[in-house]
Each structure stands twice: as C-alpha cells, then as structure tokens.
Protein backbone atom coordinates (compact mmCIF):
# COMPACT_ATOMS: atom_id res chain seq x y z
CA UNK A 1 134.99 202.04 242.30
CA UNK A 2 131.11 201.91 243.93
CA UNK A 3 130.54 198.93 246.20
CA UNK A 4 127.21 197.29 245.57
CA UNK A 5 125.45 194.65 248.51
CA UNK A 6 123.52 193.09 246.90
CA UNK A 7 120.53 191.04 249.52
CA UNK A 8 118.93 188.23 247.90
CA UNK A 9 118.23 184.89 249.19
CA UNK A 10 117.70 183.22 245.73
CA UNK A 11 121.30 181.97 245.05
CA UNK A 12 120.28 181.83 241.03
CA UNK A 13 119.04 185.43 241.14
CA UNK A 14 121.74 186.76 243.46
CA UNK A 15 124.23 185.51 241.07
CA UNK A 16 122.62 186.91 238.32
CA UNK A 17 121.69 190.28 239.27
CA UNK A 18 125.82 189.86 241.28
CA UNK A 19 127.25 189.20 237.86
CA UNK A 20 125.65 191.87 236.18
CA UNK A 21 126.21 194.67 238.02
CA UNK A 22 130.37 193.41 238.24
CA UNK A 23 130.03 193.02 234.47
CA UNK A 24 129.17 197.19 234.22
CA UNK A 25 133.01 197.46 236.70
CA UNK A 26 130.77 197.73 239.85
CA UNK A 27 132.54 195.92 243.20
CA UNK A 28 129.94 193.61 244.95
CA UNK A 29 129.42 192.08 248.07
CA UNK A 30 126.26 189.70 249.11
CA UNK A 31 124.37 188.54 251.47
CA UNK A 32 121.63 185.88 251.44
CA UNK A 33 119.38 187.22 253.84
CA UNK A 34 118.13 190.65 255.85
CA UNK A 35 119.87 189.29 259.15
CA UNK A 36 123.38 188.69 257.35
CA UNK A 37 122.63 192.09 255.20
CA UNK A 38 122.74 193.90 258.58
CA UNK A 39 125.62 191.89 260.26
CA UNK A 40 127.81 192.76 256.82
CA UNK A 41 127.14 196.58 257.11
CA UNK A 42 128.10 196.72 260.87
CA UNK A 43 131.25 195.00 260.56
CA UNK A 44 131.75 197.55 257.99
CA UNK A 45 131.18 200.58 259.92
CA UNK A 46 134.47 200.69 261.72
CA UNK A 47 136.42 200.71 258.75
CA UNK A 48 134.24 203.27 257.22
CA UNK A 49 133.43 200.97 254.21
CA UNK A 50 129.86 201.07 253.44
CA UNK A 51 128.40 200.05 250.59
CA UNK A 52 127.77 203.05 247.98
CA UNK A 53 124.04 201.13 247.38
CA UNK A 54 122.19 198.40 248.42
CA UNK A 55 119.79 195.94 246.22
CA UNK A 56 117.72 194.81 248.20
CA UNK A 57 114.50 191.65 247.86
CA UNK A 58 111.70 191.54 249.80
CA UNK A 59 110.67 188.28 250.27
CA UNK A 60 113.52 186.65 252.37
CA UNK A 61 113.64 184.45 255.69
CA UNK A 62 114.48 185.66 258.65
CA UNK A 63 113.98 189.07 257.72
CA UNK A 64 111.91 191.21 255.03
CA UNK A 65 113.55 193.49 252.70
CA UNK A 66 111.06 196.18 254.23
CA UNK A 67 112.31 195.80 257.78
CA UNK A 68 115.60 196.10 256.39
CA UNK A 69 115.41 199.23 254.64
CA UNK A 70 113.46 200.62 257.85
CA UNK A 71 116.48 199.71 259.63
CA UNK A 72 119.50 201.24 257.12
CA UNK A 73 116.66 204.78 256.98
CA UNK A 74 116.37 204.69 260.56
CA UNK A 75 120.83 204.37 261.16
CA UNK A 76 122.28 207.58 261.01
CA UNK A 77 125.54 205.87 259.73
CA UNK A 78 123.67 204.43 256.83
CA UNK A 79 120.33 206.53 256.04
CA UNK A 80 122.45 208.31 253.47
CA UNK A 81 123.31 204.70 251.79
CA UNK A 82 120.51 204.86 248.48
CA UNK A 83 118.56 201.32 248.45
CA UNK A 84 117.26 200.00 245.14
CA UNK A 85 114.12 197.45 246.21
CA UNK A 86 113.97 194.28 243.31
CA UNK A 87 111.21 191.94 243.83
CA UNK A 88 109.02 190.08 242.29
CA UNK A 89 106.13 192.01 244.05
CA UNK A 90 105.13 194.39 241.08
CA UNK A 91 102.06 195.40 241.79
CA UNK A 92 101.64 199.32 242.61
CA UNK A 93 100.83 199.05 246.27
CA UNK A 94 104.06 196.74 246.48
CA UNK A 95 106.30 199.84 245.00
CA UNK A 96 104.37 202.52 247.02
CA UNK A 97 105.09 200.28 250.33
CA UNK A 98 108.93 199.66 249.14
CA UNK A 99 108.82 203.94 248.54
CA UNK A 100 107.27 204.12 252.16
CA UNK A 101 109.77 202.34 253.94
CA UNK A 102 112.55 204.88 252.71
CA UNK A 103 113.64 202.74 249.10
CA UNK A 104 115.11 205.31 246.69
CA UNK A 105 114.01 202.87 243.85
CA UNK A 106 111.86 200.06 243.01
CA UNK A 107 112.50 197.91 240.42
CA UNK A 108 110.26 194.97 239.51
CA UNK A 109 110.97 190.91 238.74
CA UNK A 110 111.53 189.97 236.06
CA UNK A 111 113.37 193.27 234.79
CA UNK A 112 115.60 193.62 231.87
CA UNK A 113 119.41 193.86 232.57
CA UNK A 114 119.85 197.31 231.47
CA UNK A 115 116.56 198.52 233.49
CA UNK A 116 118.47 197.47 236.58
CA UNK A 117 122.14 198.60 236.11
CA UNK A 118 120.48 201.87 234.35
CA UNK A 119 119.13 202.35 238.14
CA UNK A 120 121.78 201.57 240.27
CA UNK A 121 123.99 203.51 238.16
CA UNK A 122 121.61 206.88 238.40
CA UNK A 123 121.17 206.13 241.72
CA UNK A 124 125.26 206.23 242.32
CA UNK A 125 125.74 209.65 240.25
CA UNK A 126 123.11 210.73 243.38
C-alpha cells in the first residue's frame, strides 16, 4: 500500500483531495504547512518510512510549496520521493516554475477528481 503526504494548508481542500486519494486504497498522511511537511518526513527517516509521493500546494504560511520541493530534490534521502505540485496557480509560468524546482507533476486548481488520482497513480507505477 503507497503512502501519500499530502501538504495543504486549506483544511477544506486537504480533506478533499485526503479523502480522495484514500477512497482509490491509497494510505495518507498530512500536514498543514511546508514547516510541518518537513518535520513529518524527518521523523520518518529513521524508520525508513517515507512517503511513496508527496502533493504538495504552493501558497502556504510559513513556507512555500517551492522551497519545499527544493528542499525534498536537494535531500539525498528523499530526492527519489516523486512530488505532484496542486495549486491554484495555473498559469504556464506557474507550472514551468513548479517543473523548475524539481516537481514531477503539476496539476492545476480546480482539477477534476480523476485528473488528480490519474496522476498520483502514474506517478507511483514510476
């Protein structure tokens, strides 16, 4: 069974896209925010249990979804771990940045259900 974080500060939207993704037999974890994202995955690390993906927003306090992908590509222990960027910025340069800071896929707010777990789930079968 994959383990999904899923990083979204919007507690509406992190249940939703949370639900879905459990509703397709996917095990999920969350986290509200880059900082707690980060802290989650390194108390992880000595058990070995990473996430298989992360979902990731961009727009978040504390700390952007871009500086937190920089940080998973940059980790050794987690650059392997594929990150699917959702946000609400759509616009192309939005995706290209995402792409530039090391996402393996971008998908856009508002998305349809089975654009999303159709991702994560490609993204999983690597």
């Amino acid at each position: 069974m994959s383990i999904v974080l899923v990083i979204e500060d919007s507690v509406t939207q992190r249940e939703m896209i949370s639900n879905l993704l459990r509703g397709s037999g996917l095990t999920v974890i969350e986290a509200s925010d880059g900082v707690e994202a980060l802290e989650t995955i390194q108390r992880s690390l000595p058990e070995g249990k990473l996430p298989d993906l992360v979902v990731l927003d961009i727009v978040m306090p504390r700390m952007n979804g871009y500086e937190v992908c920089r940080r998973l590509k940059a980790d050794p222990k987690t650059q392997h771990v594929p990150v699917v960027m959702c946000s609400s910025k759509g616009e192309e340069f939005d995706r290209y940045w995402g792409m530039k800071q090391g996402a393996d896929a971008y998908v856009a707010k508002p998305f349809q259900p089975t654009e999303l777990v159709g991702t994560v789930k490609q993204m999983l079968r690597g």
